[in-house]
Protein backbone atom coordinates (compact mmCIF):
# COMPACT_ATOMS: atom_id res chain seq x y z
CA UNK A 1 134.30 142.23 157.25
CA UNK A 2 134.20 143.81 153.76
CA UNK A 3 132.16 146.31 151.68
CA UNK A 4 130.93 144.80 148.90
CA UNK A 5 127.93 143.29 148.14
CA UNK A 6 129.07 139.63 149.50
CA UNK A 7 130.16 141.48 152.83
CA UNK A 8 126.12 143.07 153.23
CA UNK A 9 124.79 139.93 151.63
CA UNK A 10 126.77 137.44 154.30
CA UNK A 11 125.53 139.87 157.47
CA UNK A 12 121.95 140.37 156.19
CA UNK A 13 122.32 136.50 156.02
CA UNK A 14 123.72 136.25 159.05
CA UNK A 15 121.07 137.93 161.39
CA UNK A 16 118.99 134.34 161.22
CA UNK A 17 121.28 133.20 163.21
CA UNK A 18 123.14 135.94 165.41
CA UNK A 19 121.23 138.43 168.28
CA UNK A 20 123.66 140.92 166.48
CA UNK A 21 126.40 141.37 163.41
CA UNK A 22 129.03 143.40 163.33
CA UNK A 23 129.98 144.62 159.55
CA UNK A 24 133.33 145.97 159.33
CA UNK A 25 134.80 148.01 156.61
CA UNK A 26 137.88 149.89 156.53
CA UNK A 27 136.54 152.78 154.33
CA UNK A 28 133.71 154.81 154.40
CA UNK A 29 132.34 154.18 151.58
CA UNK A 30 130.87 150.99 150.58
CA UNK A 31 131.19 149.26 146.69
CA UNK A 32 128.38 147.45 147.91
CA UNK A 33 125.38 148.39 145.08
CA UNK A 34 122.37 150.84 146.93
CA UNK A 35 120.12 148.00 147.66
CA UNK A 36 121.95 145.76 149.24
CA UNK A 37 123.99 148.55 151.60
CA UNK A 38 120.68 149.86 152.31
CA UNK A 39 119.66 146.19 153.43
CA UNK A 40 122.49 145.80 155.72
CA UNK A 41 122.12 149.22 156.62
CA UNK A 42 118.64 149.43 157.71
CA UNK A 43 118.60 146.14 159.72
CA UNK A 44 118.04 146.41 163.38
CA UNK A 45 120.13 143.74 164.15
CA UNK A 46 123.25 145.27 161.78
CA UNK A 47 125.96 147.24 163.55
CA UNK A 48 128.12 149.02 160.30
CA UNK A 49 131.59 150.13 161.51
CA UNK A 50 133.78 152.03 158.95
CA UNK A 51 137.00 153.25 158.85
CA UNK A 52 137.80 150.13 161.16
CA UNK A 53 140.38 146.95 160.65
CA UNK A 54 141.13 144.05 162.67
CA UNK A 55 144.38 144.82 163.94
CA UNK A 56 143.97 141.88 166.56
CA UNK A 57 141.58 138.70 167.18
CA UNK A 58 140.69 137.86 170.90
CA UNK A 59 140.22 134.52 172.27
CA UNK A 60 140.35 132.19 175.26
CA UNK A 61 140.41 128.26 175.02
CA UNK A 62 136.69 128.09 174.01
CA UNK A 63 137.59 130.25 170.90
CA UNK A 64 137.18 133.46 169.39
CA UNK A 65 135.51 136.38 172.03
CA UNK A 66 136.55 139.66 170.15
CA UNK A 67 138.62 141.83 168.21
CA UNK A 68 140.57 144.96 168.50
CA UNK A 69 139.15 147.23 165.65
CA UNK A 70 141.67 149.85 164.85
CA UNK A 71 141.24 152.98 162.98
CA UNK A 72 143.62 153.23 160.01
CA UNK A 73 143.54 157.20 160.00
CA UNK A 74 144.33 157.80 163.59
CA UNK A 75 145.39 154.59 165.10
CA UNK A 76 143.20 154.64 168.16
CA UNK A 77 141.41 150.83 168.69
CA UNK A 78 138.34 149.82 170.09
CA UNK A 79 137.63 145.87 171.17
CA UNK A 80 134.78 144.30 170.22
CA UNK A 81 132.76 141.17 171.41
CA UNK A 82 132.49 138.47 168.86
CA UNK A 83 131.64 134.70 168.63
CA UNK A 84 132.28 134.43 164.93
CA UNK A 85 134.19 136.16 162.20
CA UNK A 86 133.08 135.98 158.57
CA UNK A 87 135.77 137.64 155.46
CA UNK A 88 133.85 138.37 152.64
CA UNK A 89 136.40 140.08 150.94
CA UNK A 90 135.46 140.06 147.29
CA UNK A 91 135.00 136.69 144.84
CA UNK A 92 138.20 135.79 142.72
CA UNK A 93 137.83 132.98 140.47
CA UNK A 94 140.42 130.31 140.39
CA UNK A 95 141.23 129.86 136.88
CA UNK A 96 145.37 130.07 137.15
CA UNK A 97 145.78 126.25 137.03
CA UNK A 98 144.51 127.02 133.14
CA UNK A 99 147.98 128.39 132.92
CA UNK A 100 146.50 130.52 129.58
CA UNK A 101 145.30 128.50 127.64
CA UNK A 102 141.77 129.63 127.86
CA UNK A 103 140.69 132.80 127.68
CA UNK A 104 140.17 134.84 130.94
CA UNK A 105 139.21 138.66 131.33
CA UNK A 106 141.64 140.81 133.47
CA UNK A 107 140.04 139.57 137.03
CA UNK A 108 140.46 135.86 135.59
CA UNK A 109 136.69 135.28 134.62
CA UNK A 110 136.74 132.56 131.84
CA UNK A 111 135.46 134.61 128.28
CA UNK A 112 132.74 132.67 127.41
CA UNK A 113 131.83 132.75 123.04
CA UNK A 114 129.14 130.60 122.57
CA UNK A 115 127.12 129.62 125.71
CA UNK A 116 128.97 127.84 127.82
CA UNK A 117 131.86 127.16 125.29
CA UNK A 118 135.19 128.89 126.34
CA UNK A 119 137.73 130.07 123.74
CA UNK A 120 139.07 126.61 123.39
CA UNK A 121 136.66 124.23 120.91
CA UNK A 122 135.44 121.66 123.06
CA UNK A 123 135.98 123.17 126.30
CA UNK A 124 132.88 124.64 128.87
CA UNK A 125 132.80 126.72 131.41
CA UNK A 126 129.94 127.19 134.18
CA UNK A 127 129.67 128.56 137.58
CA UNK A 128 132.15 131.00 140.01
CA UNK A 129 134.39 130.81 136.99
CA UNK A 130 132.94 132.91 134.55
CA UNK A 131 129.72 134.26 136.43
CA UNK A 132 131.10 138.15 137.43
CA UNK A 133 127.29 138.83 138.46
CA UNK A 134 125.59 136.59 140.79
CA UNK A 135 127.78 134.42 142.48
CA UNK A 136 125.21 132.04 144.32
CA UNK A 137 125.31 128.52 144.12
CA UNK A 138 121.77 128.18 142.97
CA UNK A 139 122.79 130.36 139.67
CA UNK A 140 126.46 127.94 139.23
CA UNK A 141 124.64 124.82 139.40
CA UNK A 142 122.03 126.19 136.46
CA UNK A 143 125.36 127.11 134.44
CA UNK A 144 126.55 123.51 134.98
CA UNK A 145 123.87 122.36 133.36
CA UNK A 146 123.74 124.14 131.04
CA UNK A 147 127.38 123.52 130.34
CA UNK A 148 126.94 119.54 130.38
CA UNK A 149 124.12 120.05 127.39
CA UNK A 150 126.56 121.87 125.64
CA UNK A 151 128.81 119.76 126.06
CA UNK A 152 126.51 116.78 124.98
CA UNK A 153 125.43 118.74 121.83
CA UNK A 154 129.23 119.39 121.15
CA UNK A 155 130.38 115.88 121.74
CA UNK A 156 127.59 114.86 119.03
CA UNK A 157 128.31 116.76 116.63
CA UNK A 158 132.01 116.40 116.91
CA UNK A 159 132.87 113.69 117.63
CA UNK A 160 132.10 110.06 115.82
């Protein structure tokens, strides 16, 4: 479900595994950028449904075997087999526990200055927190690492 680029990335992903994905999106139009709709799009093993919800998930005592897709303009519902259900629903960072004391953009990315270094001296910031971009764990861990020499350098220099 979704249509953004983590919604096309996750069911590109997920044809390794499946005989067929479902992507779901309850608009038309997808935020997703061109190449990665196109991916999902173009995939034989990709089934895009727009202008569809989940009004209701199916299951037995084995688990999940469907959903009732609903159409938000007209109300009429279709069911749909399914084994597995995957929300990729946008990122949002948690950075709320910071309770303002370091600076966020509107979404709640930390502002990064200098590097790593957030708007607080002495305090780095790496990964899902400030990365608006990519948002794979490959590129967080290279930010963490980054982070830790900064923080190295910082500690240094700052403190004796």
């Amino acid at each position: 479900m979704g249509g953004g680029d983590s919604a096309c990335e996750e069911a590109t992903f997920l044809t390794r595994f499946a005989s067929k994905v479902t992507l779901v999106h309850r608009r038309d139009v997808f935020r997703a950028s061109t190449i990665m709709y196109e991916r999902a799009a173009n995939h034989p093993k990709i089934e895009i449904k727009t202008f569809r919800q989940v009004k209701e998930w199916l299951s037995d005592e084995k688990g999940l075997t469907g959903a009732v897709l609903e159409d938000p303009r007209d109300g009429s519902t279709e069911e749909i087999a399914a084994t597995g259900a995957f929300i990729a629903i946008g990122h949002k960072p948690i950075t709320n526990f910071l309770g303002g004391q370091v600076e966020t953009d509107e979404n709640g990315y930390i502002i990064h200055k200098n590097h790593t270094m957030t708007s607080v001296d002495g305090v780095f910031a790496a990964g899902d927190v400030v990365d608006t971009r990519y948002k794979q764990a490959i590129t967080a861990a290279g930010m963490g690492c980054q982070a830790a020499m900064d923080a190295e350098k910082w500690l240094e220099e700052n403190v004796h």
